[in-house]
PDB file of N, CA and C in Angstrom:
ATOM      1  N   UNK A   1     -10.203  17.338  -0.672  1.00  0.00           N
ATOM      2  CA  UNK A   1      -9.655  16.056  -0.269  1.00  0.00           C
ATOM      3  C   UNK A   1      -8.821  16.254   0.998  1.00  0.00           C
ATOM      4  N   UNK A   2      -8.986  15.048   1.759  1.00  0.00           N
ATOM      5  CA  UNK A   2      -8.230  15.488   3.265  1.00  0.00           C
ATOM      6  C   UNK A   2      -6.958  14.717   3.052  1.00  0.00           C
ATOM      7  N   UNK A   3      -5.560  15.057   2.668  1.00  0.00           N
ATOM      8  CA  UNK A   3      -4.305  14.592   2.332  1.00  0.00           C
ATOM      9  C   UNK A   3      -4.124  14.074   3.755  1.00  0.00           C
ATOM     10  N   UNK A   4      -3.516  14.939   4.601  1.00  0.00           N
ATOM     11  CA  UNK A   4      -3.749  14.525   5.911  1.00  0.00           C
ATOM     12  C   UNK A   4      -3.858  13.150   6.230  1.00  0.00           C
ATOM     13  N   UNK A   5      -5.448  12.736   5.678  1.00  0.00           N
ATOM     14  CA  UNK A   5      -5.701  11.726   6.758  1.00  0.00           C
ATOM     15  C   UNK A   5      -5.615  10.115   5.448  1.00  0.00           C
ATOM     16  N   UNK A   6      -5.142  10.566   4.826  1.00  0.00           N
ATOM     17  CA  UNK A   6      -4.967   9.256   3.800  1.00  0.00           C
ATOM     18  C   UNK A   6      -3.644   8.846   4.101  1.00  0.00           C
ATOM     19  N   UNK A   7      -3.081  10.092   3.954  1.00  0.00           N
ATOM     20  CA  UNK A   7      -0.993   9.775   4.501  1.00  0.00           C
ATOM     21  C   UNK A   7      -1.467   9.141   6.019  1.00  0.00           C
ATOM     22  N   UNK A   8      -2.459   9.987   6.868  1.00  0.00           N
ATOM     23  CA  UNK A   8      -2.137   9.188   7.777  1.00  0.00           C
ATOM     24  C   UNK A   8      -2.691   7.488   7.800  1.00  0.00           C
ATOM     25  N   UNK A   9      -3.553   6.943   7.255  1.00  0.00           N
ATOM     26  CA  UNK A   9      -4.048   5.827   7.420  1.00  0.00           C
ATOM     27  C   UNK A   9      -2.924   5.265   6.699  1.00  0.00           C
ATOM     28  N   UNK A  10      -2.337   5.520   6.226  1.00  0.00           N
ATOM     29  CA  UNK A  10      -1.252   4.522   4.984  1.00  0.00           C
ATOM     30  C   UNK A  10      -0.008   4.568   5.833  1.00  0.00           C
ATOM     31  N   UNK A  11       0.266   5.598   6.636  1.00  0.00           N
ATOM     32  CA  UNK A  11       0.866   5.750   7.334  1.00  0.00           C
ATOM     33  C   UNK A  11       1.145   3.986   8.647  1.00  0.00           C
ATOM     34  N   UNK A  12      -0.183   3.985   9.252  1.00  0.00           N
ATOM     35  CA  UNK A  12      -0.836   3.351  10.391  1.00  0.00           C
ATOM     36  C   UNK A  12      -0.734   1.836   9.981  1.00  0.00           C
ATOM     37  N   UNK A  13      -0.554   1.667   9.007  1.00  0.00           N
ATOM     38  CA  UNK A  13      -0.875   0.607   8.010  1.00  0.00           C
ATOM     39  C   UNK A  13       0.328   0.294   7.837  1.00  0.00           C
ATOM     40  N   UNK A  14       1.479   0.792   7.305  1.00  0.00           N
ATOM     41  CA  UNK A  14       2.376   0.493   6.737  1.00  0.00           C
ATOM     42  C   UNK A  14       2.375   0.179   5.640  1.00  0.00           C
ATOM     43  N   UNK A  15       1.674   1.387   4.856  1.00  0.00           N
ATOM     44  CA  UNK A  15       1.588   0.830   3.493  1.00  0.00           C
ATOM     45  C   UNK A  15       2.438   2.117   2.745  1.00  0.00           C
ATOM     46  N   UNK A  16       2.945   1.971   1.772  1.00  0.00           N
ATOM     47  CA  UNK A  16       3.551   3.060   1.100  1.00  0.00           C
ATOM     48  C   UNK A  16       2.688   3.745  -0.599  1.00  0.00           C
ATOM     49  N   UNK A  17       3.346   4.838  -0.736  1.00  0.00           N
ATOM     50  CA  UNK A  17       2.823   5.555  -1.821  1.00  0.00           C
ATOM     51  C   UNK A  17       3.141   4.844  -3.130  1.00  0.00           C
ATOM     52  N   UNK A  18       4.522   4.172  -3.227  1.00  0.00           N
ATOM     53  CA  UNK A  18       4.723   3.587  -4.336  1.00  0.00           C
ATOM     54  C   UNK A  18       3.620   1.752  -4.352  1.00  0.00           C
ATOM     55  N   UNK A  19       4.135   1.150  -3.188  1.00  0.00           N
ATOM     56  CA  UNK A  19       2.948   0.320  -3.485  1.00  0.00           C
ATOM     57  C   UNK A  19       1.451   0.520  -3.679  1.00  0.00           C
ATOM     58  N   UNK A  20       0.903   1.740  -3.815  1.00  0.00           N
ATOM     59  CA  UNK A  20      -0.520   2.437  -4.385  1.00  0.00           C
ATOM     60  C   UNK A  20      -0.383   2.535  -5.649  1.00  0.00           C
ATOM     61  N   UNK A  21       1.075   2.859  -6.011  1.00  0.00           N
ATOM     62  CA  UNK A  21       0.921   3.415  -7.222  1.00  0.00           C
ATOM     63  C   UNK A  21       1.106   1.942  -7.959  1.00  0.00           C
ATOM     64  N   UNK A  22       1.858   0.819  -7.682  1.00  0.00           N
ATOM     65  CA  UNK A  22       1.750  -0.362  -8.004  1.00  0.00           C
ATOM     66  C   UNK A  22       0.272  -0.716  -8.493  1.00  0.00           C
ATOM     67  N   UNK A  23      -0.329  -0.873  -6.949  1.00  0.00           N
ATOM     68  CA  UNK A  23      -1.940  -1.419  -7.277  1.00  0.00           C
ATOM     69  C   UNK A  23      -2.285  -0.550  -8.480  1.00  0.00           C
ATOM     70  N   UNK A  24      -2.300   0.866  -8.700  1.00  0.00           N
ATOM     71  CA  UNK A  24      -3.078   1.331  -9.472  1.00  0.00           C
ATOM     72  C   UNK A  24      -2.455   1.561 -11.377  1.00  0.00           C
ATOM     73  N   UNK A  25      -1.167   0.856 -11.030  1.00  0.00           N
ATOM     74  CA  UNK A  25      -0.425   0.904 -12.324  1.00  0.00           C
ATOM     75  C   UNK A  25      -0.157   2.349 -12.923  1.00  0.00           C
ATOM     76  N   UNK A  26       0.181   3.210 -12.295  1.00  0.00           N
ATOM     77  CA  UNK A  26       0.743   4.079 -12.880  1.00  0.00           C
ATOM     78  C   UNK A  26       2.336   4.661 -11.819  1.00  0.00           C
ATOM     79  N   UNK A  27       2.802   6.021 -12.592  1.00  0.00           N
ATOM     80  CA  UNK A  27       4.085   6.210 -11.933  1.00  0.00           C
ATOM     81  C   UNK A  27       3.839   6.856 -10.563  1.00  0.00           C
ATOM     82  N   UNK A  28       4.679   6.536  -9.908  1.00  0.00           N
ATOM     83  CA  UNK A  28       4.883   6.794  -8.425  1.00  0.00           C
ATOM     84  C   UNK A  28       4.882   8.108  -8.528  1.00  0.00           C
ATOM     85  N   UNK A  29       4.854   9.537  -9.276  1.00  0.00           N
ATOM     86  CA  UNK A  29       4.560  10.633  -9.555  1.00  0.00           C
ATOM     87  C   UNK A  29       3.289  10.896  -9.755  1.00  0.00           C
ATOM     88  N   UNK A  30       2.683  10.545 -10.264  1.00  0.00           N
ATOM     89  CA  UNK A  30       1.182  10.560 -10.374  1.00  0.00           C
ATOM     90  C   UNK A  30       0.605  10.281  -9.463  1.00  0.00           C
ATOM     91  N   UNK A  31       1.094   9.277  -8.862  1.00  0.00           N
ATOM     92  CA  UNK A  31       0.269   9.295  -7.531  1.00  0.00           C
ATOM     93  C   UNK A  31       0.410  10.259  -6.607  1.00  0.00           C
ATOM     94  N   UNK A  32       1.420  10.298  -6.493  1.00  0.00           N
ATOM     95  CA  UNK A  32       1.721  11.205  -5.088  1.00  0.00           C
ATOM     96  C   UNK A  32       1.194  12.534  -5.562  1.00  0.00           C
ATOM     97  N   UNK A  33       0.940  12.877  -6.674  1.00  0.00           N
ATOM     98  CA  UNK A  33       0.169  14.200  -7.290  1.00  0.00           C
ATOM     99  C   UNK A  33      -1.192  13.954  -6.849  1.00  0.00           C
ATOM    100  N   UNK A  34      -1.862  12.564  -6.787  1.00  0.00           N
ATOM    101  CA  UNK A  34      -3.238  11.922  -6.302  1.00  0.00           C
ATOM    102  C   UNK A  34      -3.404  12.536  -4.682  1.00  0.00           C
ATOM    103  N   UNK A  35      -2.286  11.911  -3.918  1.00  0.00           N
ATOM    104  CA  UNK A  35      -2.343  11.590  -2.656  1.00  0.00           C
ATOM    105  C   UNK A  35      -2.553  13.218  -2.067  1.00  0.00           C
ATOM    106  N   UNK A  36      -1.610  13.933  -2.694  1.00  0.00           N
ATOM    107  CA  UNK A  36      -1.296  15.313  -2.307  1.00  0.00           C
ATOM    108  C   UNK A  36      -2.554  16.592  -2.807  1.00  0.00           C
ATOM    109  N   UNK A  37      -3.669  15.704  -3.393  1.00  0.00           N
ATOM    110  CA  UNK A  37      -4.472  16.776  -3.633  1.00  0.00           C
ATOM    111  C   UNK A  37      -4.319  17.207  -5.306  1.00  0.00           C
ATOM    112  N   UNK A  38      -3.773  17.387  -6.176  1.00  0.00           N
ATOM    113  CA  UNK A  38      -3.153  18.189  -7.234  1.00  0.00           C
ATOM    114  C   UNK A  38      -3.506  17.430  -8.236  1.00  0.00           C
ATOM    115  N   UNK A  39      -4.165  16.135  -8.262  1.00  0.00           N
ATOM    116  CA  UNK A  39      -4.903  15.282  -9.484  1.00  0.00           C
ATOM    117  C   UNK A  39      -6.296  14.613  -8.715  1.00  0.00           C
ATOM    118  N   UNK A  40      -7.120  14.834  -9.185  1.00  0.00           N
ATOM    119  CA  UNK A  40      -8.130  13.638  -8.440  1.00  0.00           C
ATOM    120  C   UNK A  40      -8.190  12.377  -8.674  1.00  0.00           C
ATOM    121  N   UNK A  41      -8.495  11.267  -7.739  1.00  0.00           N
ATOM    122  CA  UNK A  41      -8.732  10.014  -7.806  1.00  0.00           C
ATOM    123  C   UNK A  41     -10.041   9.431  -8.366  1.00  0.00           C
ATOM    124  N   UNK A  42      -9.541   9.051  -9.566  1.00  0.00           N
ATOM    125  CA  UNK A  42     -11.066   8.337  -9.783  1.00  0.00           C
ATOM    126  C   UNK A  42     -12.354   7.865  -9.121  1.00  0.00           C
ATOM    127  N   UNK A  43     -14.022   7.332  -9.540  1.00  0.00           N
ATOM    128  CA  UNK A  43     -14.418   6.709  -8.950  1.00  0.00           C
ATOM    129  C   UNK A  43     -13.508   5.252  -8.399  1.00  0.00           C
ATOM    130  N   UNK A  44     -13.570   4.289  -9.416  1.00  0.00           N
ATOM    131  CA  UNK A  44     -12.678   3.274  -9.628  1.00  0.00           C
ATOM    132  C   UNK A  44     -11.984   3.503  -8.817  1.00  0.00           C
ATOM    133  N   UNK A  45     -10.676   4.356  -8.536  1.00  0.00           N
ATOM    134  CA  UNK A  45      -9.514   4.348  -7.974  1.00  0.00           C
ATOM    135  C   UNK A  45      -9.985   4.385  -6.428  1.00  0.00           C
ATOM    136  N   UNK A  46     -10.935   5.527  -6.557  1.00  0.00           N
ATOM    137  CA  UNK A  46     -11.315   5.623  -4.288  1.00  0.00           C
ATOM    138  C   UNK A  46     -12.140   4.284  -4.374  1.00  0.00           C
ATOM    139  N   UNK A  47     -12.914   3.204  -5.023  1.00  0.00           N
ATOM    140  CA  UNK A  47     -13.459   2.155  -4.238  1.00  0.00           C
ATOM    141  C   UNK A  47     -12.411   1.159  -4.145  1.00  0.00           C
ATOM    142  N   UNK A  48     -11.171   1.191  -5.044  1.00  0.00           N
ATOM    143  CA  UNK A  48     -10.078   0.079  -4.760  1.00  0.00           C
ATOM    144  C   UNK A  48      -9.578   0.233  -3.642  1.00  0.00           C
ATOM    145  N   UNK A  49      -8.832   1.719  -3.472  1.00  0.00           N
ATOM    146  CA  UNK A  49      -8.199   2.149  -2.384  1.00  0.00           C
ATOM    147  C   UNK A  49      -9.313   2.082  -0.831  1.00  0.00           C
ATOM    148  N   UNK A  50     -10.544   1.760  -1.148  1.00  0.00           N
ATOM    149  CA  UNK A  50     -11.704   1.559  -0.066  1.00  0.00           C
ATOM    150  C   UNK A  50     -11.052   0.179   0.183  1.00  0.00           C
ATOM    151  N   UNK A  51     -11.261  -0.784  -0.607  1.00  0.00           N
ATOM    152  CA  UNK A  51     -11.122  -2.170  -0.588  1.00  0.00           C
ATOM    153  C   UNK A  51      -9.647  -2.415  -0.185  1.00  0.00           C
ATOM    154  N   UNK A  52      -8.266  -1.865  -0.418  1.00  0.00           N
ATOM    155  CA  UNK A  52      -7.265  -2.514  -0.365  1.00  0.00           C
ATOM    156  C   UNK A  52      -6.807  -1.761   1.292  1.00  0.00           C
ATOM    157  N   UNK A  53      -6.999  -0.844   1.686  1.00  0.00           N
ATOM    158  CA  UNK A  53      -7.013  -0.032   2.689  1.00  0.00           C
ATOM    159  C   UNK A  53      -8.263  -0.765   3.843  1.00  0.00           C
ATOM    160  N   UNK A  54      -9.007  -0.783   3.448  1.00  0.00           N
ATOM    161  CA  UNK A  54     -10.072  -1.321   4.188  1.00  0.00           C
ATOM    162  C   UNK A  54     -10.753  -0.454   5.204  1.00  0.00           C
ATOM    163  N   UNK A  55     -11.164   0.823   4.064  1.00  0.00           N
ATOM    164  CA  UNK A  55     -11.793   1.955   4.551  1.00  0.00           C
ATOM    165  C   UNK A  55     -13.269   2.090   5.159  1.00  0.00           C
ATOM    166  N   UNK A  56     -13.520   2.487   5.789  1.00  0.00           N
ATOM    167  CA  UNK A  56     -15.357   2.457   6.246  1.00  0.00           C
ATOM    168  C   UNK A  56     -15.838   3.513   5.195  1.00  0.00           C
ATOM    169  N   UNK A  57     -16.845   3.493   4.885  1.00  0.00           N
ATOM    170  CA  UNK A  57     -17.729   4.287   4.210  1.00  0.00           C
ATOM    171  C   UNK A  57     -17.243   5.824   4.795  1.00  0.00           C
ATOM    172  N   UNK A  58     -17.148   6.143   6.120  1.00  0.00           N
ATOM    173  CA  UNK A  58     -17.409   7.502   6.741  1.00  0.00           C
ATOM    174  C   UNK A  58     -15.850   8.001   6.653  1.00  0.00           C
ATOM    175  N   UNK A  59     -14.642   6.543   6.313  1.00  0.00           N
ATOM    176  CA  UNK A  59     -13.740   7.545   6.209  1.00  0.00           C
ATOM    177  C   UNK A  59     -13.586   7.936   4.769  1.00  0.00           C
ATOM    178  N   UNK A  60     -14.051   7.194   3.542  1.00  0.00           N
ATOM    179  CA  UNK A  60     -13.981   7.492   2.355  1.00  0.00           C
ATOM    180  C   UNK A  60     -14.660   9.119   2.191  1.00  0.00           C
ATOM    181  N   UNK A  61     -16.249   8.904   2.579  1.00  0.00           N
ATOM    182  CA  UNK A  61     -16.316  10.665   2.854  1.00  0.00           C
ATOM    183  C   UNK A  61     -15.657  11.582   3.832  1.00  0.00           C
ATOM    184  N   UNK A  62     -14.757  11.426   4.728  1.00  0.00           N
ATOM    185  CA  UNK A  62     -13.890  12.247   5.219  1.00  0.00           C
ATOM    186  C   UNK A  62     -12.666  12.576   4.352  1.00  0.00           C
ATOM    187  N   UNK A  63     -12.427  11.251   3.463  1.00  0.00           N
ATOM    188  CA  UNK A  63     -10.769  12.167   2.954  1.00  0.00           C
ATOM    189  C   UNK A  63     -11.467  12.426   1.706  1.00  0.00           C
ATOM    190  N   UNK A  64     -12.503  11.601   0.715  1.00  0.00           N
ATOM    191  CA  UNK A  64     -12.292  12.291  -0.613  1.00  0.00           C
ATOM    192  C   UNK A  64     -13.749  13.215  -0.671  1.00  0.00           C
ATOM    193  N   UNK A  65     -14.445  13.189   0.177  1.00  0.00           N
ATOM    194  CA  UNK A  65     -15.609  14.188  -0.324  1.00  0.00           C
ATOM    195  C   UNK A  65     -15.525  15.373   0.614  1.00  0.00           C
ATOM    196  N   UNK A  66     -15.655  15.381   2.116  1.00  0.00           N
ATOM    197  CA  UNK A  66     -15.470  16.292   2.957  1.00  0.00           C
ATOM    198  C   UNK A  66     -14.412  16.904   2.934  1.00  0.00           C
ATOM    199  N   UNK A  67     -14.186  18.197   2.960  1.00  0.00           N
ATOM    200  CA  UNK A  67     -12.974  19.202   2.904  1.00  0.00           C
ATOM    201  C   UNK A  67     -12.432  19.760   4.227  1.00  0.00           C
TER     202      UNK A  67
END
C-alpha cells in the first residue's frame, strides 16, 4: 500500500483521518492503523474511499494494489 500518497491526496483535499474514520464508523485508531499500512482496507472500504475521495481507477491501483 502506498501510505504516502493517500496522506497525500487527503492531505490536498483537506480532508482528515478522523473524518475517514467517521465515514467508515470505526475508531480513529483503526484507521490510522488502515492509512499507515498495519491493517488492510477492505474491498468495501477502498470503493467508498474511491467514491468519497473521488479517486480515478489508476490512483486506487497506485495506493492500494501497487507497492
Amino acid at each position: 500500500m502506498n501510505t504516502n500518497k493517500l496522506k497525500s491526496i487527503l492531505a490536498n483535499q483537506g480532508k482528515t483521518q478522523r473524518e475517514l474514520a467517521k465515514l467508515f464508523n470505526c475508531a480513529y485508531m483503526t484507521l490510522n492503523k488502515k492509512v499507515n499500512g498495519e491493517i488492510k482496507f477492505s474491498v468495501n472500504e477502498i470503493a467508498e474511499l474511491k467514491k468519497y475521495l473521488n479517486l480515478t481507477d489508476s490512483e486506487v491501483v497506485e495506493i492500494f494494489i501497487n507497492n
